[in-house]
C-alpha atoms as a PDB file:
ATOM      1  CA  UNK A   1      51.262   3.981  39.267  1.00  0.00           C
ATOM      2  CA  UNK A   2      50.672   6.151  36.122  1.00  0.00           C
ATOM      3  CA  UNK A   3      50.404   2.941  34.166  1.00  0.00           C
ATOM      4  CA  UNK A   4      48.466   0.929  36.019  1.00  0.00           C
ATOM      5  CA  UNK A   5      45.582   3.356  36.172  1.00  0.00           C
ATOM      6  CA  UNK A   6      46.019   3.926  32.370  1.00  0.00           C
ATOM      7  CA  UNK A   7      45.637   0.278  32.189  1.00  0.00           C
ATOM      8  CA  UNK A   8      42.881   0.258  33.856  1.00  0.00           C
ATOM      9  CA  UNK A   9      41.293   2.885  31.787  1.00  0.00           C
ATOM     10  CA  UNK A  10      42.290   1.372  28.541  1.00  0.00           C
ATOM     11  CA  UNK A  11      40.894  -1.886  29.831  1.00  0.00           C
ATOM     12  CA  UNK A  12      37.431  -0.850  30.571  1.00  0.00           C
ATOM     13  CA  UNK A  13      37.316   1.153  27.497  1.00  0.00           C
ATOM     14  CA  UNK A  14      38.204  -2.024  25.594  1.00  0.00           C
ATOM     15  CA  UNK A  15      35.477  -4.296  27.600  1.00  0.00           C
ATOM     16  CA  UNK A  16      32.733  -1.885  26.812  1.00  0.00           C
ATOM     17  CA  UNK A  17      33.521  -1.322  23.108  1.00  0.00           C
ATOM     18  CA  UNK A  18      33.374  -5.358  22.522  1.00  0.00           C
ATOM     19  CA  UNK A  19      30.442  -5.400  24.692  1.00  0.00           C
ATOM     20  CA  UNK A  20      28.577  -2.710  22.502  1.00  0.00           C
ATOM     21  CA  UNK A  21      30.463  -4.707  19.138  1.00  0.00           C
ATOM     22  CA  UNK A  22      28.975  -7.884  19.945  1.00  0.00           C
ATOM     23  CA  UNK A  23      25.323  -6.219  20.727  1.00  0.00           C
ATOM     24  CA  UNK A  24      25.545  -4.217  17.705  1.00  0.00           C
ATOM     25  CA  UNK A  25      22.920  -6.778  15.766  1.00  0.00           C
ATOM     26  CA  UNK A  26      20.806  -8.069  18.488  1.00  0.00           C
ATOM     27  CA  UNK A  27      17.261  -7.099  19.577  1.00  0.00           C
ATOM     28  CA  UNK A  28      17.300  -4.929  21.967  1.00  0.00           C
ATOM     29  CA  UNK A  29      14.596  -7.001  24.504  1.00  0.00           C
ATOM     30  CA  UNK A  30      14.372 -10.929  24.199  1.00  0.00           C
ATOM     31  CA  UNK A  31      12.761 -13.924  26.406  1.00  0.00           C
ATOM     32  CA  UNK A  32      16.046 -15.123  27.885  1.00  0.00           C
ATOM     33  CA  UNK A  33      18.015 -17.654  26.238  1.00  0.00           C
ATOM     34  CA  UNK A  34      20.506 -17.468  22.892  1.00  0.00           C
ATOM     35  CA  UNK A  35      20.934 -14.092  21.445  1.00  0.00           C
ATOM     36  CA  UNK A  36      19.803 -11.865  23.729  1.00  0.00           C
ATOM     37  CA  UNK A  37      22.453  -8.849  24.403  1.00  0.00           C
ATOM     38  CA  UNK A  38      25.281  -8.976  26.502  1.00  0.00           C
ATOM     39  CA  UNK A  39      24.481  -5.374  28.649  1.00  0.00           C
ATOM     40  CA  UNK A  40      21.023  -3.668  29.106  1.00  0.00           C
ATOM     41  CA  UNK A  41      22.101  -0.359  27.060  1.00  0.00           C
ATOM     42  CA  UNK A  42      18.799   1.339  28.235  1.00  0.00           C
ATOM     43  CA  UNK A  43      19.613   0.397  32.153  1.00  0.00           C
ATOM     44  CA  UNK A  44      23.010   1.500  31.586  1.00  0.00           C
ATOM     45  CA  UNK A  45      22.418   4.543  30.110  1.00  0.00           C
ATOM     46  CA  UNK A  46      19.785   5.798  32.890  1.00  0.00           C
ATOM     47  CA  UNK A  47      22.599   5.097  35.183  1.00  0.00           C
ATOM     48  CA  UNK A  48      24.903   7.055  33.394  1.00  0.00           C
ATOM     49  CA  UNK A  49      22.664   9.954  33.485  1.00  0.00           C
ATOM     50  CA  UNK A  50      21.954   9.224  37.007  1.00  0.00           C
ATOM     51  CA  UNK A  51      25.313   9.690  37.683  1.00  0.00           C
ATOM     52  CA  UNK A  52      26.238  12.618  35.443  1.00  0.00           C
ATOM     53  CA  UNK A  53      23.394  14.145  36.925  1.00  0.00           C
ATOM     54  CA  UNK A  54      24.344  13.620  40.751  1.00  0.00           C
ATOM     55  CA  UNK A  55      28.204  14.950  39.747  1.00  0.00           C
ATOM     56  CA  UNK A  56      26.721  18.102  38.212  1.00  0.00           C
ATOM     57  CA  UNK A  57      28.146  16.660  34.791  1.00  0.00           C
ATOM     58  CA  UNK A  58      25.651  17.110  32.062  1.00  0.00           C
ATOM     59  CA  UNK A  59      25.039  20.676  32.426  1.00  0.00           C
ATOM     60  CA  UNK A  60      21.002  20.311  32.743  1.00  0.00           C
ATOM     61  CA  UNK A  61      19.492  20.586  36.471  1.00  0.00           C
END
């Protein structure tokens, strides 16, 4: 069981670090279509805070 949820872990570490690799030289906003970026950084970042917020994780109220 140990494993699997380390997998798991490892896994989404891995998808979000080649997400943010492949973004790493595109403009941030573009008219859809050929290099745009693979995730909305600024979306997923207010949803991060969101979250850290709601969980009483970033230490700021």
């Amino acid at each position: 069981m140990m494993q699997f949820v380390m997998g798991v872990l490892v896994g989404i570490l891995v998808t979000v670090s080649a997400a943010l690799w492949a973004d790493s030289g595109r403009a941030p906003v573009c008219p859809a279509g050929a290099g745009c970026p693979i995730v909305n950084w600024d979306e997923a970042r207010d949803r991060y805070e969101h979250l850290r917020d709601e969980f009483g994780l970033g230490g700021r109220r």
